[in-house]
C-alpha atoms as a PDB file:
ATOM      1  CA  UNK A   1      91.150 -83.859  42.419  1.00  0.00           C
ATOM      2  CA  UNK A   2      89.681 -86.516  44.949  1.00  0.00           C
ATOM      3  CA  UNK A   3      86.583 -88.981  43.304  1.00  0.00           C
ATOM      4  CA  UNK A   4      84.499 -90.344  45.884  1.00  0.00           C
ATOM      5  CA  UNK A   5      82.510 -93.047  43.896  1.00  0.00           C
ATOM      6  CA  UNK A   6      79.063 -94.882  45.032  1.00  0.00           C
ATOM      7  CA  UNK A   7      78.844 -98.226  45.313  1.00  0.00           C
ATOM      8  CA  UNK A   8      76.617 -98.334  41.798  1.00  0.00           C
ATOM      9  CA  UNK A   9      79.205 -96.254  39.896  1.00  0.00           C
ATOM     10  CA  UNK A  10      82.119 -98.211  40.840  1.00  0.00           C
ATOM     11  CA  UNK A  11      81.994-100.532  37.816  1.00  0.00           C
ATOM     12  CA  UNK A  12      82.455 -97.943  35.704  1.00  0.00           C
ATOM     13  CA  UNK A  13      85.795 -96.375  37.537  1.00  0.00           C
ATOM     14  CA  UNK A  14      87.156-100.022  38.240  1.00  0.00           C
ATOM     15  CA  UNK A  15      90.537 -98.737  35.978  1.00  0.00           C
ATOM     16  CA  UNK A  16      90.836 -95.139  37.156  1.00  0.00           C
ATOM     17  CA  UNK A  17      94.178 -95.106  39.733  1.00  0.00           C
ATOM     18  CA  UNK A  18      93.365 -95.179  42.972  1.00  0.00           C
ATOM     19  CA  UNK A  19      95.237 -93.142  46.032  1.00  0.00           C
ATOM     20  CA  UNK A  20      98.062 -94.720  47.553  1.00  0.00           C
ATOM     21  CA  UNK A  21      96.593 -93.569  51.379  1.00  0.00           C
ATOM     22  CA  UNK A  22      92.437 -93.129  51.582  1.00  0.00           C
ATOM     23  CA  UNK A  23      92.436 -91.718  54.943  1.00  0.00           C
ATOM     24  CA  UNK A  24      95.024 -88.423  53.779  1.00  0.00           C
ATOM     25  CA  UNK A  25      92.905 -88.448  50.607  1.00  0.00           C
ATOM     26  CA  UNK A  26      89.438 -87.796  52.412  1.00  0.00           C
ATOM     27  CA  UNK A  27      91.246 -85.443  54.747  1.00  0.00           C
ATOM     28  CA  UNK A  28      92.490 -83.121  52.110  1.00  0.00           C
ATOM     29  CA  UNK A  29      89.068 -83.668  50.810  1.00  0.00           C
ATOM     30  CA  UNK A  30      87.633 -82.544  53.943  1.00  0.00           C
ATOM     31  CA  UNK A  31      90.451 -79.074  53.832  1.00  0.00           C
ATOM     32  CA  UNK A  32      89.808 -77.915  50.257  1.00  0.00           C
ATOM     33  CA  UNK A  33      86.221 -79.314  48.995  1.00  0.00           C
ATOM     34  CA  UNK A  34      86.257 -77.769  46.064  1.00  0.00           C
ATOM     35  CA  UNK A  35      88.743 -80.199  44.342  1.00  0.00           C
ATOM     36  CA  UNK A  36      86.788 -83.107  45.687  1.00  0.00           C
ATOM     37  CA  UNK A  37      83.640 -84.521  44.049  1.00  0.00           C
ATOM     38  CA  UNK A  38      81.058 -87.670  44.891  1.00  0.00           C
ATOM     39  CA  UNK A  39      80.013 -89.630  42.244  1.00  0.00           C
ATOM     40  CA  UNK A  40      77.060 -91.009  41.182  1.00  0.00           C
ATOM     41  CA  UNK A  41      75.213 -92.700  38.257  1.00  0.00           C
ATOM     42  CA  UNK A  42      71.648 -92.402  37.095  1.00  0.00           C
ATOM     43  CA  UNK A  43      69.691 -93.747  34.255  1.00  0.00           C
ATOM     44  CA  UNK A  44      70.640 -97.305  34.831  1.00  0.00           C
ATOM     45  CA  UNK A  45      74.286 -95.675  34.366  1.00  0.00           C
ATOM     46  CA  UNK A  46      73.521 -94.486  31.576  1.00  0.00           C
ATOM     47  CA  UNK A  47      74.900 -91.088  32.646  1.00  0.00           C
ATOM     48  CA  UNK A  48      78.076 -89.710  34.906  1.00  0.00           C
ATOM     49  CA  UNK A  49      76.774 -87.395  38.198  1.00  0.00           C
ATOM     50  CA  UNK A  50      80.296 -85.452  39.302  1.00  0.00           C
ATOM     51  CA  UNK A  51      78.323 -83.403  42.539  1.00  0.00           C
ATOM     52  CA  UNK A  52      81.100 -81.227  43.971  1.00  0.00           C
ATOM     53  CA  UNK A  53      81.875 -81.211  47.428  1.00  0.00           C
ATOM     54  CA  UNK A  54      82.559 -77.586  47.712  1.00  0.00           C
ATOM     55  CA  UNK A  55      79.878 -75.522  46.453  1.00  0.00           C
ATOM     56  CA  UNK A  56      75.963 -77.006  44.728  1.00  0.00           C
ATOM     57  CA  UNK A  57      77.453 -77.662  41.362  1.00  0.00           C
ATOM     58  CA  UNK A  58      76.662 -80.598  39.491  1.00  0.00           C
ATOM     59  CA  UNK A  59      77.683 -81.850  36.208  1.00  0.00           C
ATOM     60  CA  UNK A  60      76.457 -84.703  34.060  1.00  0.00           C
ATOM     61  CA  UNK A  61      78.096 -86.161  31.132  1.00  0.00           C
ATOM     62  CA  UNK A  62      77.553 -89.616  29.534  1.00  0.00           C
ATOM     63  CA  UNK A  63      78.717 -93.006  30.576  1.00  0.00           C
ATOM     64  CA  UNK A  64      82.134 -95.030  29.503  1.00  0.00           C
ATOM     65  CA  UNK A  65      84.384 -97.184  31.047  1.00  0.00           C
ATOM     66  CA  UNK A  66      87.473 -95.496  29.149  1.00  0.00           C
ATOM     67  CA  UNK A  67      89.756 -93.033  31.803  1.00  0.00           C
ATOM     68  CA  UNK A  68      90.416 -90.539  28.671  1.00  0.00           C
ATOM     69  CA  UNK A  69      86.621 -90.282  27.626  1.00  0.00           C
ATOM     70  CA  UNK A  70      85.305 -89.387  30.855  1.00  0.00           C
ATOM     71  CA  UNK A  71      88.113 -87.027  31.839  1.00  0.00           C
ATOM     72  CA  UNK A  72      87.387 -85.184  28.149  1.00  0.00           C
ATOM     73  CA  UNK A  73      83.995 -85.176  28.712  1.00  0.00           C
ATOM     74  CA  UNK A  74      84.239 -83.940  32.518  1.00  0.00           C
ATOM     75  CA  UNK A  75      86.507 -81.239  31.385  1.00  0.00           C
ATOM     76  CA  UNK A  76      84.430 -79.779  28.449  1.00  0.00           C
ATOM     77  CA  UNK A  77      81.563 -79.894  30.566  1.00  0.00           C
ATOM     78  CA  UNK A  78      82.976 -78.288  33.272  1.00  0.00           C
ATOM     79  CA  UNK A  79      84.646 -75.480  31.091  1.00  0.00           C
ATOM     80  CA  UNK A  80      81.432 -75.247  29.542  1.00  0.00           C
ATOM     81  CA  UNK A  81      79.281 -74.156  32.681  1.00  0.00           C
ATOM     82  CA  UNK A  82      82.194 -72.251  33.890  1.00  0.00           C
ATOM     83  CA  UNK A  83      82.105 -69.752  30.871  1.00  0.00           C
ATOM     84  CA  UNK A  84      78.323 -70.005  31.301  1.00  0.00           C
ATOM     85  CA  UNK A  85      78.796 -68.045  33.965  1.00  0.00           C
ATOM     86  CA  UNK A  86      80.533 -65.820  32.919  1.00  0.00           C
ATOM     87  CA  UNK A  87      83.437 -66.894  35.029  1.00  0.00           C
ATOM     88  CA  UNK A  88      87.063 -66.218  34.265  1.00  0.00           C
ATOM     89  CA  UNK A  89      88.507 -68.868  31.868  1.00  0.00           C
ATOM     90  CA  UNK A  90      92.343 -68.334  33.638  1.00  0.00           C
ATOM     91  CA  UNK A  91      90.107 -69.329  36.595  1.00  0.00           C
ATOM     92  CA  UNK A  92      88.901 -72.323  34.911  1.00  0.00           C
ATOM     93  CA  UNK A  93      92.594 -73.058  33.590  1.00  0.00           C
ATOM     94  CA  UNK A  94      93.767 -72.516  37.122  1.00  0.00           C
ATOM     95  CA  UNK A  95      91.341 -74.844  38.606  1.00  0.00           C
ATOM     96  CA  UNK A  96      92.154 -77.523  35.806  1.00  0.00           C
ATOM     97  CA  UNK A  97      95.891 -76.998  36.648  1.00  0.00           C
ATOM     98  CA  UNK A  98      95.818 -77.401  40.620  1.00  0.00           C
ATOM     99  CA  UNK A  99      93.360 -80.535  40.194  1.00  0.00           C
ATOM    100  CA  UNK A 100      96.005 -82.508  38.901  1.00  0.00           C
ATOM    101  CA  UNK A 101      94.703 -85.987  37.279  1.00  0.00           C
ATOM    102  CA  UNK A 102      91.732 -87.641  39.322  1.00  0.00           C
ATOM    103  CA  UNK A 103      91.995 -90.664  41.965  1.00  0.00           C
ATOM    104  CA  UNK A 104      89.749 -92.071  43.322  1.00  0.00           C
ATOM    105  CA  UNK A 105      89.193 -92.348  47.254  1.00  0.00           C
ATOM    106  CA  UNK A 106      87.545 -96.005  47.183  1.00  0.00           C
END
């Protein structure tokens, strides 16, 4: 999974790893959008904006600074709205498996 963080979110990915090669990062971004999100902050950061690349889904979870909070909280939310939907959790699992840990493209 590719991050593509905004300039005013940045502080708060400043530890996640970042990808070894940007420019083969955006373009497997560009092949397979679904496994790449922007990110964005509102609230005076207060709050997380993942907006997917692929398809109009957005999802919002609150602010931290700490790698394993944010992931957790991406994840549940994500799994959340998936079910939601009434989509297929071995979807979901699938998805969570072939997204591999997140770096960032900045």
């Amino acid at each position: 999974m590719y991050l593509d963080i905004a300039t005013k979110a940045k502080s708060l990915f400043k530890n996640f790893p970042k990808v070894s090669d940007p420019e083969t990062a955006a373009q497997t971004a560009v092949v397979n959008p679904l496994f790449s999100w922007h990110i964005s902050t509102i609230q005076k950061n207060k709050f997380i904006v993942f907006n997917n690349d692929g398809c109009s889904l957005h999802v919002v979870i609150k602010s931290s600074t700490e790698q394993a909070q944010v992931g957790a909280d991406f994840w549940a939310m994500l799994e959340q709205l998936w079910l939601q939907w009434s989509l297929d959790r071995q979807l979901f699992e699938q998805y969570r498996t072939k997204a591999k840990p997140s770096s960032s493209k900045t």
